[in-house]
Protein backbone atom coordinates (compact mmCIF):
# COMPACT_ATOMS: atom_id res chain seq x y z
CA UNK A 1 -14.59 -14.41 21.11
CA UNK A 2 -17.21 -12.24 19.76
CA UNK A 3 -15.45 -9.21 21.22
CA UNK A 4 -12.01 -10.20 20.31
CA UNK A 5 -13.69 -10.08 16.45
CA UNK A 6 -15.06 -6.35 16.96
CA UNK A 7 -11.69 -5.19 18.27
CA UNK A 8 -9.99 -7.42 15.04
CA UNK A 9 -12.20 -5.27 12.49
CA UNK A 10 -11.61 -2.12 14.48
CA UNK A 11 -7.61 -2.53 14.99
CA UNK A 12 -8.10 -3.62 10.94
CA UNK A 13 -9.49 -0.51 10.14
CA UNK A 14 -7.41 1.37 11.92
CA UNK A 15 -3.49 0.13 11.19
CA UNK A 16 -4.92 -1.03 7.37
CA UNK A 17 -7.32 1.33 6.11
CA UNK A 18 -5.87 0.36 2.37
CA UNK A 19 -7.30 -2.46 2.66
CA UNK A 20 -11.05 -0.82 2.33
CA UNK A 21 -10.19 1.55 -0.40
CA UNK A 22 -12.04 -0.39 -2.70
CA UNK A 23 -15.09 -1.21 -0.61
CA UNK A 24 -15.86 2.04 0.91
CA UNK A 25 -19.61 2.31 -0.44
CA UNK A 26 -20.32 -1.14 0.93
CA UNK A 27 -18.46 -0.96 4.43
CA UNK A 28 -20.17 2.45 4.84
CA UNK A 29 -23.29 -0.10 4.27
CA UNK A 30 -22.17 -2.62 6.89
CA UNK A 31 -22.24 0.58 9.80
CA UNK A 32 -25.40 1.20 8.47
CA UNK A 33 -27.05 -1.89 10.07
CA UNK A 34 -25.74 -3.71 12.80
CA UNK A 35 -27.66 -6.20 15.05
CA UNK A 36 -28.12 -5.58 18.50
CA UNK A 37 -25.92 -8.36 19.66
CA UNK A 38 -22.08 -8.58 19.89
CA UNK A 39 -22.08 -12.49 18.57
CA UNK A 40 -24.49 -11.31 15.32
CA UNK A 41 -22.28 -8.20 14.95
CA UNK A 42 -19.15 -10.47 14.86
CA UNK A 43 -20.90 -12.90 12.43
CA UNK A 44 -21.85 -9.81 10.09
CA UNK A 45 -17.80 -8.86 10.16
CA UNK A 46 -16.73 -12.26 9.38
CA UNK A 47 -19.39 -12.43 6.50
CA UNK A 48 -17.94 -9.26 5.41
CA UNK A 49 -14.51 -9.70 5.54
CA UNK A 50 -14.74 -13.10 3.63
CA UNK A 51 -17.06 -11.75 1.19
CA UNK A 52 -14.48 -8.94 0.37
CA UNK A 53 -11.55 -10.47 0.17
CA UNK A 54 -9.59 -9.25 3.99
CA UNK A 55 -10.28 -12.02 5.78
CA UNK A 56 -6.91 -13.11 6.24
CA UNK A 57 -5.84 -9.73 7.17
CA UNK A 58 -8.63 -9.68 9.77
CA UNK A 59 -7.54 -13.24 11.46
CA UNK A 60 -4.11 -11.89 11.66
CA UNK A 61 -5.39 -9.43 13.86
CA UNK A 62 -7.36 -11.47 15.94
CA UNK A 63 -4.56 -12.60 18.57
CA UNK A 64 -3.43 -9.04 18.44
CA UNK A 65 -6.50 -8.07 20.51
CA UNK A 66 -5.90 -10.00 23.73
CA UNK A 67 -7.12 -7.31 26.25
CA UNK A 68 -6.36 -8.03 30.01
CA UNK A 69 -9.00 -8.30 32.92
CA UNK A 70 -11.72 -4.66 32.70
CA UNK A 71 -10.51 -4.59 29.14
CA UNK A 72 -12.47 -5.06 26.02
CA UNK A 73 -13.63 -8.63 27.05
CA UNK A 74 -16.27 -6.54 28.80
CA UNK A 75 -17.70 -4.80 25.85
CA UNK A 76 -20.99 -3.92 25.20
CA UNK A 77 -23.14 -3.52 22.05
CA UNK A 78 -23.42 -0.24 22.11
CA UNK A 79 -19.86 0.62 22.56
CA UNK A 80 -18.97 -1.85 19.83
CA UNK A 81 -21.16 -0.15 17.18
CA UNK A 82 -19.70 3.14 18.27
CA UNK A 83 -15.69 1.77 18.27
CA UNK A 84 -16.92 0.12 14.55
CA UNK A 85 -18.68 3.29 13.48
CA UNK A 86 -15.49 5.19 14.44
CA UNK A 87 -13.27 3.50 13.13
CA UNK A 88 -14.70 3.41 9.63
CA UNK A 89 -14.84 7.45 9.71
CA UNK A 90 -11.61 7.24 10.36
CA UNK A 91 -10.56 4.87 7.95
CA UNK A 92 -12.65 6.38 5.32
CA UNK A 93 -13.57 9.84 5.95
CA UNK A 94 -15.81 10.86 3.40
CA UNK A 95 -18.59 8.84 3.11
CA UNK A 96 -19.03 7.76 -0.39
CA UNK A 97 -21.63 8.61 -2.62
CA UNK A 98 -23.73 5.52 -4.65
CA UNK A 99 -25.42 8.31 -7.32
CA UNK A 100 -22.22 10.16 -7.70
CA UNK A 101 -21.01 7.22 -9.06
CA UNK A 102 -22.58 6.43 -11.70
CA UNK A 103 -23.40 10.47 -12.76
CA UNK A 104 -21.16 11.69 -15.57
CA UNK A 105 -19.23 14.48 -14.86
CA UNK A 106 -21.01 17.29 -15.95
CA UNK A 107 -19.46 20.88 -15.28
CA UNK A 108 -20.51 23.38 -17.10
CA UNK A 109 -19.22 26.42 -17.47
CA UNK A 110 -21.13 29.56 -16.21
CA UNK A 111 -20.34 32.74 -18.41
């Protein structure tokens, strides 16, 4: 199930990436940190999903990502932080910037 999760986020990411357009800073957080085991990593994706609001665009997914026998049932932590990681610079490819935020604009002109 765990795996199934992963592959939900990732398959997420990839066919919706509108849906993150808003939360870039904070899922560029979430790849920041992930545990070292694929049931905590799932549990950190659910957490995140629900907390932000595409949680029902991530369960939708979930029976999408039946994989047969050698497929992603057999995935590792390691390659699941990589797909994740992937998939977010994908979704969002430049990472966004927490103290360019809340800078004014300042341009000056050079003469």
């Amino acid at each position: 199930m765990s795996a199934d999760n992963i592959i939900a986020f990732v398959d997420l990411l990839g066919k919706k990436p509108e849906l993150f357009s808003e939360h870039q800073t904070s899922l560029w957080e979430l790849s920041e940190s992930w545990p070292d085991d694929l049931g905590a990593i799932s549990k950190k994706i659910i957490r995140w999903c629900k907390e932000h609001n595409v949680y029902g665009e991530f369960l939708k997914m979930v029976p999408d990502t039946t994989r047969g026998p050698g497929g992603m049932k057999n995935l590792n932590v390691e390659r699941a932080k990589e797909l994740i990681a992937n998939a977010i610079r994908q979704s969002i490819p430049d990472k966004p910037n927490n103290n360019d935020q809340n800078k004014p604009s300042s341009k000056t002109s050079q003469s």
